[in-house]
PDB file of N, CA and C in Angstrom:
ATOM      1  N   UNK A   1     -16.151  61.025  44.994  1.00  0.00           N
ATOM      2  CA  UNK A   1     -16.269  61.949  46.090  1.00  0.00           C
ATOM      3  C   UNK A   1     -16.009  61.173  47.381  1.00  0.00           C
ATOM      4  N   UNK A   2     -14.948  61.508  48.470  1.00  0.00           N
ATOM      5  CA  UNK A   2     -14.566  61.188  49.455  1.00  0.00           C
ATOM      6  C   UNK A   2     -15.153  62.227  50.958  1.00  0.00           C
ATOM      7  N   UNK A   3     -15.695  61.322  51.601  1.00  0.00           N
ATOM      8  CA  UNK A   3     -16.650  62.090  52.784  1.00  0.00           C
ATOM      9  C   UNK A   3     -16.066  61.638  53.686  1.00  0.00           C
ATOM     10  N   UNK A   4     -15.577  62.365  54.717  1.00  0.00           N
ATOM     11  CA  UNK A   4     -14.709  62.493  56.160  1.00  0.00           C
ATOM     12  C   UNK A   4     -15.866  62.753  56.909  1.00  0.00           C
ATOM     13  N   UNK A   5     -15.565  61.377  57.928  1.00  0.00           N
ATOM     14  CA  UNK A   5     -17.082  61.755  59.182  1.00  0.00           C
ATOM     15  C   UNK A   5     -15.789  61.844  59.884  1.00  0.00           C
ATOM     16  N   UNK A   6     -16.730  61.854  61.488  1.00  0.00           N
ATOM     17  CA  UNK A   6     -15.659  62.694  62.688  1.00  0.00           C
ATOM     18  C   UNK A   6     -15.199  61.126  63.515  1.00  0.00           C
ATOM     19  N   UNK A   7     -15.008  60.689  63.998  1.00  0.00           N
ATOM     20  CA  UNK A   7     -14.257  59.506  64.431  1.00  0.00           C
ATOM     21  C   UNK A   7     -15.119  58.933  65.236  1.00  0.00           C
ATOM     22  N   UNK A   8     -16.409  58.975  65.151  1.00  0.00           N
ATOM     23  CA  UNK A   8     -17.454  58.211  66.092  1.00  0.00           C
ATOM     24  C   UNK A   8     -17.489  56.939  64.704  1.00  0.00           C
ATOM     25  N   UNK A   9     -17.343  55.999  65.555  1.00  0.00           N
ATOM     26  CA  UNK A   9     -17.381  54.392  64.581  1.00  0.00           C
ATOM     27  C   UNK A   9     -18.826  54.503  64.210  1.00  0.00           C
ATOM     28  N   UNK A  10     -19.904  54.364  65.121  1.00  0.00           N
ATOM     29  CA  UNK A  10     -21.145  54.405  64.981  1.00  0.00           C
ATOM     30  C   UNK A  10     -22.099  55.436  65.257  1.00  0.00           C
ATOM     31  N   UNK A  11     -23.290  55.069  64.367  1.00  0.00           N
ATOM     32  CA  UNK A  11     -24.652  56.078  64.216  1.00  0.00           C
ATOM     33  C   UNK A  11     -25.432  55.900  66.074  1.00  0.00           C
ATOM     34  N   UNK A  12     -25.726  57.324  66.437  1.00  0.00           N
ATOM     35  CA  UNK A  12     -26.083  57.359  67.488  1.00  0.00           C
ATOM     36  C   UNK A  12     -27.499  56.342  67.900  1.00  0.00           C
ATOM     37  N   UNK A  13     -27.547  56.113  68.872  1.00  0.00           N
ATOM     38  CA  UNK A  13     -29.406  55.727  69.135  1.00  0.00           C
ATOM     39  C   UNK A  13     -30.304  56.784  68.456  1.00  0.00           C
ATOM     40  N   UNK A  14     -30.480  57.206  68.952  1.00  0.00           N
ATOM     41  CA  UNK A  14     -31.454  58.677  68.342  1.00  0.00           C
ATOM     42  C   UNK A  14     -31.482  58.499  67.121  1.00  0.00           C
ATOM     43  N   UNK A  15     -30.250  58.597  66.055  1.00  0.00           N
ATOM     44  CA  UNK A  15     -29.910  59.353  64.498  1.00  0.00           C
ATOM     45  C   UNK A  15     -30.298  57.612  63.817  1.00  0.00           C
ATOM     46  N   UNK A  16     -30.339  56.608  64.565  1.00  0.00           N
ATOM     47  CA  UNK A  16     -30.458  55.094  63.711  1.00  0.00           C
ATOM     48  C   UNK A  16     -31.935  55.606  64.059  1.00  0.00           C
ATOM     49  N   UNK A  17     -32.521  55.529  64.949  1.00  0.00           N
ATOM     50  CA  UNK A  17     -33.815  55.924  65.115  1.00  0.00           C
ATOM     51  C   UNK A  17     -34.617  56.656  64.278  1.00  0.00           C
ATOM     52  N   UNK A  18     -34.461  58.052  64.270  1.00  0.00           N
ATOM     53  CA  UNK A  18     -34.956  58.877  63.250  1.00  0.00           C
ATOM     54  C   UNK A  18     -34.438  58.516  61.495  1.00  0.00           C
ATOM     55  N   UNK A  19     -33.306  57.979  61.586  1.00  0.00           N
ATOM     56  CA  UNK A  19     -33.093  57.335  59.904  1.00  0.00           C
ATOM     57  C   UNK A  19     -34.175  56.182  59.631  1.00  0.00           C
ATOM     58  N   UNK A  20     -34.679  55.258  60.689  1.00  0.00           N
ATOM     59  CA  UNK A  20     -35.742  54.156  60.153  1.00  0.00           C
ATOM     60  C   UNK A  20     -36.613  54.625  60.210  1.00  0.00           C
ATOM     61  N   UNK A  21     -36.929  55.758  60.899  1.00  0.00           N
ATOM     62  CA  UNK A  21     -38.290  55.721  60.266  1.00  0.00           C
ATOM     63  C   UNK A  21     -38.689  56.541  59.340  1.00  0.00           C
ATOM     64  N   UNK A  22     -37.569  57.207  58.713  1.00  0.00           N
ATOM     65  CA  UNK A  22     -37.159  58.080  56.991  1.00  0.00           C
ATOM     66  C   UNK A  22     -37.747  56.583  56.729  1.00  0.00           C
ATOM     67  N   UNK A  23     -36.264  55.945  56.787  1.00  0.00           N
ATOM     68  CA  UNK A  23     -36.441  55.239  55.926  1.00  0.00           C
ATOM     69  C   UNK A  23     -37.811  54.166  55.529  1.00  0.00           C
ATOM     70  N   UNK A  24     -38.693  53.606  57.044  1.00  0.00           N
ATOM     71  CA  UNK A  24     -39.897  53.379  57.110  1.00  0.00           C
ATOM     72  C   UNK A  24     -40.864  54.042  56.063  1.00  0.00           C
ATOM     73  N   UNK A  25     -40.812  55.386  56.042  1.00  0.00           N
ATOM     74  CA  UNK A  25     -41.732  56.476  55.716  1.00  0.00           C
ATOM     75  C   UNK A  25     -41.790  56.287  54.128  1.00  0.00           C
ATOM     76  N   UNK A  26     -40.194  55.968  53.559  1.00  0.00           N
ATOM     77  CA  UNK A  26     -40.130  56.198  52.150  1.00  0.00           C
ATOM     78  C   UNK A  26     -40.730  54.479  51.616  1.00  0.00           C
ATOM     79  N   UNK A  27     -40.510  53.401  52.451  1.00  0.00           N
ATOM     80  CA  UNK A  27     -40.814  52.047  52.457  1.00  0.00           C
ATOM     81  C   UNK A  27     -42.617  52.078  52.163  1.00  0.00           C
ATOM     82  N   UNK A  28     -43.212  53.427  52.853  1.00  0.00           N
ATOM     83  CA  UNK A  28     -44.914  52.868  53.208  1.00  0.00           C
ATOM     84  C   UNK A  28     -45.252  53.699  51.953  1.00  0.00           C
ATOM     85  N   UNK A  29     -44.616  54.511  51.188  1.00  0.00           N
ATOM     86  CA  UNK A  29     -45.072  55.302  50.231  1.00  0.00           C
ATOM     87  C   UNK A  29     -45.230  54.245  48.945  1.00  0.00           C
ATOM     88  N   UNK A  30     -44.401  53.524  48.892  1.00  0.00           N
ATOM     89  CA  UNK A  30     -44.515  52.133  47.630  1.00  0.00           C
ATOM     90  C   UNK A  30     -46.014  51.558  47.594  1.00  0.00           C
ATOM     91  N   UNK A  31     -45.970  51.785  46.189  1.00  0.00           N
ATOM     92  CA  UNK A  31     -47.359  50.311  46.003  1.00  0.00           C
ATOM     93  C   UNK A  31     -47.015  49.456  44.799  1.00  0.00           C
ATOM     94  N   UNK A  32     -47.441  48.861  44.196  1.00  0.00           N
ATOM     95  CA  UNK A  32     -47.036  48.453  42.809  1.00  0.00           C
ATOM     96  C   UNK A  32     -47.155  49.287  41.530  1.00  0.00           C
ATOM     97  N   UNK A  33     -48.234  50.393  42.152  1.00  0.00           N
ATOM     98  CA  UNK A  33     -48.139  51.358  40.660  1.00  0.00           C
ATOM     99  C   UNK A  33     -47.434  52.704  41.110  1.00  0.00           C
ATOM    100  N   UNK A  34     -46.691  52.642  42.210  1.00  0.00           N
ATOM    101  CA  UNK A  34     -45.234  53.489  42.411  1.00  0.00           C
ATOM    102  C   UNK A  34     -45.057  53.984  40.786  1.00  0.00           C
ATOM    103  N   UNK A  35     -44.567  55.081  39.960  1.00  0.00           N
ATOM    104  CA  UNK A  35     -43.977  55.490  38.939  1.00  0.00           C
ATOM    105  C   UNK A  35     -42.504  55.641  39.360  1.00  0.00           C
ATOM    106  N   UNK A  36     -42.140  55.230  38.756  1.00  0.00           N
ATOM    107  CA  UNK A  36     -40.082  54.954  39.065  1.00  0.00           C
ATOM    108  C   UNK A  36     -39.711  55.695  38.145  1.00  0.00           C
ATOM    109  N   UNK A  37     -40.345  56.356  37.140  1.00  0.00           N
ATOM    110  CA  UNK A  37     -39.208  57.312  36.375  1.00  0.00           C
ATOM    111  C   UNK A  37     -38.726  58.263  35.962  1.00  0.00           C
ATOM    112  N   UNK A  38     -37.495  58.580  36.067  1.00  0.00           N
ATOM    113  CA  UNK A  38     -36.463  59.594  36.443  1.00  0.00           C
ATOM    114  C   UNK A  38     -35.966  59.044  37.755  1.00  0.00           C
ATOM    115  N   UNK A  39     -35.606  57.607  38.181  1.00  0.00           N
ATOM    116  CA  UNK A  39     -35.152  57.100  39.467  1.00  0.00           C
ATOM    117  C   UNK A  39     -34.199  56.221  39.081  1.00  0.00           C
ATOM    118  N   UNK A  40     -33.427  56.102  39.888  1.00  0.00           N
ATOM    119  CA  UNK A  40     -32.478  54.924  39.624  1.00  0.00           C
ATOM    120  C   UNK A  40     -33.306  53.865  39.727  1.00  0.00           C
ATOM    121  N   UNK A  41     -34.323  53.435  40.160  1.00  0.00           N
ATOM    122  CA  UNK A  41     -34.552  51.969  40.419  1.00  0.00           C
ATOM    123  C   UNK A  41     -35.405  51.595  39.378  1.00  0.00           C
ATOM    124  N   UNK A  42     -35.119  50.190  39.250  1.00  0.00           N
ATOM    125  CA  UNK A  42     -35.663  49.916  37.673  1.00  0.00           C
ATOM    126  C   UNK A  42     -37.018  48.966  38.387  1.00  0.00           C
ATOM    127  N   UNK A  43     -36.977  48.905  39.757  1.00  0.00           N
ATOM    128  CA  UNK A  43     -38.632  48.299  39.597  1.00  0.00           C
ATOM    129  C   UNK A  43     -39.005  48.666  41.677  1.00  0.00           C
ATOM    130  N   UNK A  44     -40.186  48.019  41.487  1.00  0.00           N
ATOM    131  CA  UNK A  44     -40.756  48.753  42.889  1.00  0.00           C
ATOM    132  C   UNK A  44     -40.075  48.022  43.944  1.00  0.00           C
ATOM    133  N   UNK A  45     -39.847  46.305  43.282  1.00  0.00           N
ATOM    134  CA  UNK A  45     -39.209  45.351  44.053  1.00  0.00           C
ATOM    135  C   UNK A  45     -37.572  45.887  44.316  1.00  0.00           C
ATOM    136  N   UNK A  46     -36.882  45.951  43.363  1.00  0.00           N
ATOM    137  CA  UNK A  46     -35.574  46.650  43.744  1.00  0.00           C
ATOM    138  C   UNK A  46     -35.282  47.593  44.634  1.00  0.00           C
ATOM    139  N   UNK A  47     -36.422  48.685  44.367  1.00  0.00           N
ATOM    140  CA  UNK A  47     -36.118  49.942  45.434  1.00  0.00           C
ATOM    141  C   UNK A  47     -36.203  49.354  46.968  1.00  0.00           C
ATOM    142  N   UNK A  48     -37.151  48.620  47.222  1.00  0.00           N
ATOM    143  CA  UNK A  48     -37.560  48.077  48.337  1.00  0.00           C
ATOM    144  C   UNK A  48     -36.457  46.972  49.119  1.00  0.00           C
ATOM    145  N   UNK A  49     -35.757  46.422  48.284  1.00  0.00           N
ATOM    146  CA  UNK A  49     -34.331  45.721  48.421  1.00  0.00           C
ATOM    147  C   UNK A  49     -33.201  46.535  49.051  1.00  0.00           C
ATOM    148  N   UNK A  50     -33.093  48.027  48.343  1.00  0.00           N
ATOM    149  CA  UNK A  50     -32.474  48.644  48.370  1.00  0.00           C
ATOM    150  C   UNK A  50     -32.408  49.298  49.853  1.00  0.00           C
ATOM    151  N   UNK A  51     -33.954  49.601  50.177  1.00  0.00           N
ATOM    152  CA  UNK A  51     -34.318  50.078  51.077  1.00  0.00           C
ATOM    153  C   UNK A  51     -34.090  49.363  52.657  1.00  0.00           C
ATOM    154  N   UNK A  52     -34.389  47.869  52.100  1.00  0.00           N
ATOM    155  CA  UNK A  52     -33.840  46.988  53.271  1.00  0.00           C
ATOM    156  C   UNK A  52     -33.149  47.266  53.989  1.00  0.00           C
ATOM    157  N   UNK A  53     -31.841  46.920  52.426  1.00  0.00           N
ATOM    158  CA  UNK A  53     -30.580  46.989  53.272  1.00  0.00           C
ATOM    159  C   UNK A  53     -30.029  48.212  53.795  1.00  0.00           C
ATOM    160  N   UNK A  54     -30.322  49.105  53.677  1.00  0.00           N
ATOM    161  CA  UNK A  54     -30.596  50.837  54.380  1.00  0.00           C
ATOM    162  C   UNK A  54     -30.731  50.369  55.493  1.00  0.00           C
ATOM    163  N   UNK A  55     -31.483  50.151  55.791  1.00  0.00           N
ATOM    164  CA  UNK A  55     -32.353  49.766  57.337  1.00  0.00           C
ATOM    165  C   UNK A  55     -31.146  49.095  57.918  1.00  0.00           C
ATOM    166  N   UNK A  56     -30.874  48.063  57.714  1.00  0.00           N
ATOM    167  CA  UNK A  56     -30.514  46.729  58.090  1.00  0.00           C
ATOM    168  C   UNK A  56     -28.719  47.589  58.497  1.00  0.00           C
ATOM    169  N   UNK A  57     -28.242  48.222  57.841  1.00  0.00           N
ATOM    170  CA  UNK A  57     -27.080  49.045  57.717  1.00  0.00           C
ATOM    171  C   UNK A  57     -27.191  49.962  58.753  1.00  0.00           C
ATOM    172  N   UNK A  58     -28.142  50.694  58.350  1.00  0.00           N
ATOM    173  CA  UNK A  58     -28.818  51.263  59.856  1.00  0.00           C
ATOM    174  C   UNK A  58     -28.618  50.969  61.484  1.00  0.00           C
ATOM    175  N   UNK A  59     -29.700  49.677  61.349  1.00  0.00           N
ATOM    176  CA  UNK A  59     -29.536  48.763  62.790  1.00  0.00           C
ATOM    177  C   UNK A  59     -28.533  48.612  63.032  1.00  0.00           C
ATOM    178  N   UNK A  60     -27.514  48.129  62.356  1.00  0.00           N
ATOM    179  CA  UNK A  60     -26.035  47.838  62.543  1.00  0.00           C
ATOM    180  C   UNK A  60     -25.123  48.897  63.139  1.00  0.00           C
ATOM    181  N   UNK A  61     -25.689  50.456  62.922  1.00  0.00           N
ATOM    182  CA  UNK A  61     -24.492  51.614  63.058  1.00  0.00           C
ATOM    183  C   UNK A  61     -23.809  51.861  62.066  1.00  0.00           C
ATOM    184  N   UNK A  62     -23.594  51.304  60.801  1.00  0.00           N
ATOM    185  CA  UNK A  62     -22.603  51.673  60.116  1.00  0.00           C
ATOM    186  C   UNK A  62     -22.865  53.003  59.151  1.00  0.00           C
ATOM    187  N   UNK A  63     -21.868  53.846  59.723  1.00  0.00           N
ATOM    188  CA  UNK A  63     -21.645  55.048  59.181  1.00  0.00           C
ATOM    189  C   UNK A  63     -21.947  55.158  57.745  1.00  0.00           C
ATOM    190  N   UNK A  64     -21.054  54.265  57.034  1.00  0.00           N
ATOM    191  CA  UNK A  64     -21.297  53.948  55.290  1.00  0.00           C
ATOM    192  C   UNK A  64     -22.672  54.329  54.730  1.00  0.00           C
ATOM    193  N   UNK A  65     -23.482  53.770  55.615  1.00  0.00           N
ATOM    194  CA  UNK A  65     -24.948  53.864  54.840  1.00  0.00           C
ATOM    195  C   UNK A  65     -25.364  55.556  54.530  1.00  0.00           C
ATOM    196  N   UNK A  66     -25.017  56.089  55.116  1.00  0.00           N
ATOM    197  CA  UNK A  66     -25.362  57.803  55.206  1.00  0.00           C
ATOM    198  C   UNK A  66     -24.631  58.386  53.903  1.00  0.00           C
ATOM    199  N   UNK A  67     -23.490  57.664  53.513  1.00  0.00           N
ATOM    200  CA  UNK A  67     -22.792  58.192  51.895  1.00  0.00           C
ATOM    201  C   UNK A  67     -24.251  57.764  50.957  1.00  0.00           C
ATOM    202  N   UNK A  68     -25.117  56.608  50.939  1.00  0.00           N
ATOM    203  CA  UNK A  68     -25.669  55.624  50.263  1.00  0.00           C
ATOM    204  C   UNK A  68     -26.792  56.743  50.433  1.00  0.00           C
ATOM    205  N   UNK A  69     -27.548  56.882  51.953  1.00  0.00           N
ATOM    206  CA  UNK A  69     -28.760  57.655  51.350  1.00  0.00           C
ATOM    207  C   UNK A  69     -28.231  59.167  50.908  1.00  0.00           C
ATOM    208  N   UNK A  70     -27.061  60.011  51.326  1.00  0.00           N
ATOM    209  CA  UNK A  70     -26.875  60.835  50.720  1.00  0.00           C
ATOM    210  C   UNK A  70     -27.005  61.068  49.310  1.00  0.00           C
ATOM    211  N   UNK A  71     -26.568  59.973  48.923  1.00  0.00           N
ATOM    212  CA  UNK A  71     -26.501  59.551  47.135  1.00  0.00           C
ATOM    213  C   UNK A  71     -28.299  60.111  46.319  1.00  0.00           C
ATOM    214  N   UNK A  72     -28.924  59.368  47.247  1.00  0.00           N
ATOM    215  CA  UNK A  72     -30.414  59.255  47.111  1.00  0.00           C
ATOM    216  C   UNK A  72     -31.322  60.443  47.343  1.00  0.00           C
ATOM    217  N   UNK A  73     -30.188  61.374  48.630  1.00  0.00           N
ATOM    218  CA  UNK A  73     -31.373  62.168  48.650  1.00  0.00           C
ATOM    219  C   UNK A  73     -31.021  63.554  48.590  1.00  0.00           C
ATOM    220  N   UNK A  74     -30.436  63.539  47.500  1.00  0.00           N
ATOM    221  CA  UNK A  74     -29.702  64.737  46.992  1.00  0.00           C
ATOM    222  C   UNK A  74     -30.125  65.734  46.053  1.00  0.00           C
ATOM    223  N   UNK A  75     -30.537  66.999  45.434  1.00  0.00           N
ATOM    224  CA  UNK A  75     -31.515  67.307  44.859  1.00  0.00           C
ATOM    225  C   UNK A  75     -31.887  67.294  43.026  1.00  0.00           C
ATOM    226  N   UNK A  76     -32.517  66.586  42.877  1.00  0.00           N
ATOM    227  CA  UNK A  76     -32.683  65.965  41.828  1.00  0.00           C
ATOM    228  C   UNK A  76     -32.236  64.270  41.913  1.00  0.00           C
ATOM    229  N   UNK A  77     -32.321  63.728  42.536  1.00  0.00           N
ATOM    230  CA  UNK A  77     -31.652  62.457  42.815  1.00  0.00           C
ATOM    231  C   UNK A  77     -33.243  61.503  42.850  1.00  0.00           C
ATOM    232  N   UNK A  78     -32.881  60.444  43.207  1.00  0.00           N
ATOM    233  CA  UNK A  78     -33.658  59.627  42.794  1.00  0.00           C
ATOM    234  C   UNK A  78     -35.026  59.685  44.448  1.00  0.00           C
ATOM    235  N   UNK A  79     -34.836  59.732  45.305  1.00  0.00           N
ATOM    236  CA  UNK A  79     -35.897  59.955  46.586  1.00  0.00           C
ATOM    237  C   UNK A  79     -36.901  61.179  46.136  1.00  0.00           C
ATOM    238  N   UNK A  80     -36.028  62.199  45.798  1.00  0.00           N
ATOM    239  CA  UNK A  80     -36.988  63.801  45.066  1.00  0.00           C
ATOM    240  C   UNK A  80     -37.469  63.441  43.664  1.00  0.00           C
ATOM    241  N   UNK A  81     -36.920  62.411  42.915  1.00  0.00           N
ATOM    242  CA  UNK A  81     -38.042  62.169  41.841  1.00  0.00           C
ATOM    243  C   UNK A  81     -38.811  61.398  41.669  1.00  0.00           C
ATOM    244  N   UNK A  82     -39.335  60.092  42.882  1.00  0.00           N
ATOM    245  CA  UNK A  82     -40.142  59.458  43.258  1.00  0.00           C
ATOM    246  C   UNK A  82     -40.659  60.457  44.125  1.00  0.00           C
ATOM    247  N   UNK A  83     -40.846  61.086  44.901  1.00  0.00           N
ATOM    248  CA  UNK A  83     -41.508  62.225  45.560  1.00  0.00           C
ATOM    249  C   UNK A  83     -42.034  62.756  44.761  1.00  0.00           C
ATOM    250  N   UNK A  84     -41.904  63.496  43.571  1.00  0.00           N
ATOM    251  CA  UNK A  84     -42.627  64.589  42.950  1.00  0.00           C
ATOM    252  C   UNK A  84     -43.439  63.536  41.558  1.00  0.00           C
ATOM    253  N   UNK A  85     -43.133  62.227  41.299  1.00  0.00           N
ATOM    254  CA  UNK A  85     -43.986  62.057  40.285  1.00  0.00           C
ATOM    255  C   UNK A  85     -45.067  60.781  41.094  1.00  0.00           C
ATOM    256  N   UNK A  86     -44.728  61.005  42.625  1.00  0.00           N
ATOM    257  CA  UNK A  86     -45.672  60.304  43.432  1.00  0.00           C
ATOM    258  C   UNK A  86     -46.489  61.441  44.243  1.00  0.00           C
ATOM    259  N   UNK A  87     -46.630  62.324  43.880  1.00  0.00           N
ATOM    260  CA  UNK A  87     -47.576  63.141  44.757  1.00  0.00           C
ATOM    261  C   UNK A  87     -46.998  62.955  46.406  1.00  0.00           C
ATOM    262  N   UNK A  88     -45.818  63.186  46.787  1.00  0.00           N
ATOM    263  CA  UNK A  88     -45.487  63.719  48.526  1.00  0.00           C
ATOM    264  C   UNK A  88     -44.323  64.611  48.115  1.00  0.00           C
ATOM    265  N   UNK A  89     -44.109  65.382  47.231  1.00  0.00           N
ATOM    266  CA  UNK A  89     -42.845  66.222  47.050  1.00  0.00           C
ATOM    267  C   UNK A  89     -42.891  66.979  48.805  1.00  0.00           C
ATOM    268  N   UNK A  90     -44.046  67.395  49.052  1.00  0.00           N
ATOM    269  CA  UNK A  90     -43.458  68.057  50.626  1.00  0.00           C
ATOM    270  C   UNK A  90     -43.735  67.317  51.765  1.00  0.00           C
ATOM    271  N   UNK A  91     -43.837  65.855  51.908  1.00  0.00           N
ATOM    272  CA  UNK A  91     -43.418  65.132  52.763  1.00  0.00           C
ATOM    273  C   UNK A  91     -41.835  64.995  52.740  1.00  0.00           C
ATOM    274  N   UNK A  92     -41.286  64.983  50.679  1.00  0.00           N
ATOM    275  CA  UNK A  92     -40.189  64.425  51.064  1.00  0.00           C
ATOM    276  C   UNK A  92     -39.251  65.987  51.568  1.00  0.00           C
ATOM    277  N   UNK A  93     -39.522  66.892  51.232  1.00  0.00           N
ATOM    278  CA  UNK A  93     -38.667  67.703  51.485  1.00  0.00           C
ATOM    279  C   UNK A  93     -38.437  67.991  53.171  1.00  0.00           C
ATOM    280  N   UNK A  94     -39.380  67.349  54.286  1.00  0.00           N
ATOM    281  CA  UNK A  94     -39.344  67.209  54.908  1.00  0.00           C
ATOM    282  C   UNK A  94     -38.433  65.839  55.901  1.00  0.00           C
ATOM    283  N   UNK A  95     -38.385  64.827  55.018  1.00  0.00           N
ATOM    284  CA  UNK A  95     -37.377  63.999  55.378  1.00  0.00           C
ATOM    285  C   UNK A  95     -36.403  64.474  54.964  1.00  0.00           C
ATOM    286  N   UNK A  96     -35.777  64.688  54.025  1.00  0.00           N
ATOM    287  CA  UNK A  96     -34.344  65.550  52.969  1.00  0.00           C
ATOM    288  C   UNK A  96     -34.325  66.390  54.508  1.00  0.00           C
ATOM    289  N   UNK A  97     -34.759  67.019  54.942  1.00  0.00           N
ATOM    290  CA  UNK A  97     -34.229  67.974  55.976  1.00  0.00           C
ATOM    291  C   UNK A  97     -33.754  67.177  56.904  1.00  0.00           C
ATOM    292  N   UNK A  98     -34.973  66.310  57.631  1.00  0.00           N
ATOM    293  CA  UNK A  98     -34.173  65.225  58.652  1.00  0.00           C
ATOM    294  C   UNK A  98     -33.132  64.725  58.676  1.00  0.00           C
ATOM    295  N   UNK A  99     -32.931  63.935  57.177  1.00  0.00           N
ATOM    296  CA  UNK A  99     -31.726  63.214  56.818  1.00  0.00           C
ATOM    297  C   UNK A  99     -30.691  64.342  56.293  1.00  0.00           C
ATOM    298  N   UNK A 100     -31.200  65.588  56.403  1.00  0.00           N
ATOM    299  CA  UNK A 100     -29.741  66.241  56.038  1.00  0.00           C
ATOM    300  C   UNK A 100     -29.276  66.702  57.183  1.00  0.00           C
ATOM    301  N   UNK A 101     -29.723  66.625  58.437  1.00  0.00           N
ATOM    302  CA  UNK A 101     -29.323  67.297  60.056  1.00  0.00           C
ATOM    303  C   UNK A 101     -28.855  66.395  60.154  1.00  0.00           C
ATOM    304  N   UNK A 102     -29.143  64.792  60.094  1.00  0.00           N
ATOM    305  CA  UNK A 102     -28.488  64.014  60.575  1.00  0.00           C
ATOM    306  C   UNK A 102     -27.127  63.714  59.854  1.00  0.00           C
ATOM    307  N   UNK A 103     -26.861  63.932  59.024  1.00  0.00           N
ATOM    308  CA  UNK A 103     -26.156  63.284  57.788  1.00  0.00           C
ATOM    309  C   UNK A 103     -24.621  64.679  58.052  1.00  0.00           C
ATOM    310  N   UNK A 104     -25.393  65.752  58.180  1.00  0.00           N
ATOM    311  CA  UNK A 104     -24.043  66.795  58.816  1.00  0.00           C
ATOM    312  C   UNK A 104     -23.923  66.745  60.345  1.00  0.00           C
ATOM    313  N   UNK A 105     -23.993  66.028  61.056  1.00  0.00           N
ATOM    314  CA  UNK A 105     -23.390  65.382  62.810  1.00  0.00           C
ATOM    315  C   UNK A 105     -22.219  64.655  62.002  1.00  0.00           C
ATOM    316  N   UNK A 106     -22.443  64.091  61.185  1.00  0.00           N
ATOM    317  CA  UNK A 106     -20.627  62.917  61.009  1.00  0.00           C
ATOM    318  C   UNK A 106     -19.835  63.388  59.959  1.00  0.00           C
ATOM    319  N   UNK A 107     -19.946  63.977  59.289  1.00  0.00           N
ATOM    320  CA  UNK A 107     -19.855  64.710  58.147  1.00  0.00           C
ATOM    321  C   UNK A 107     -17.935  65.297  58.997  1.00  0.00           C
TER     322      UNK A 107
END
């Protein structure tokens, strides 16, 4: 699948803003007895790797990362099934909204 954003090189102030602290939000929900399954990530340490470099992609502006959490937070995808077998299914459906306003600006 090929995704056409609009010709802005980079993620606004605001939209890097509100993506860290998604992404913050999904970072503070981890503990070590996190349940990972039905998720892509095969351990609590990985997701959290994963999550980094989100961030870090983030800080940077780069557009790319928004294909990456799209991937993630898509329905039935791996963010909505750590949500629902972690007890915040309607926190997350509340980020899924954030990150989906933001995610259709470049789209």
């Amino acid at each position: 699948m090929f995704f056409k954003f609009k010709k802005q090189k980079k993620l606004h102030q605001e939209d890097q803003e509100e993506l860290l602290r998604i992404i913050g939000y999904l970072k503070s929900t981890l503990t070590p007895e996190t349940k990972l399954s039905c998720s892509y990530f095969e351990s609590v340490e990985k997701l959290e790797e994963v999550l980094d470099e989100l961030s870090e992609a983030v800080k940077a502006g780069d557009l790319n990362c928004l294909k990456d959490l799209n991937m993630y937070f898509l329905p039935t995808s791996s963010f909505q099934e750590l949500s629902i077998r972690n007890g915040w299914s309607n926190e997350y459906l509340e980020l899924a909204s954030k990150f989906d306003r933001i995610h259709h600006k470049y789209k």
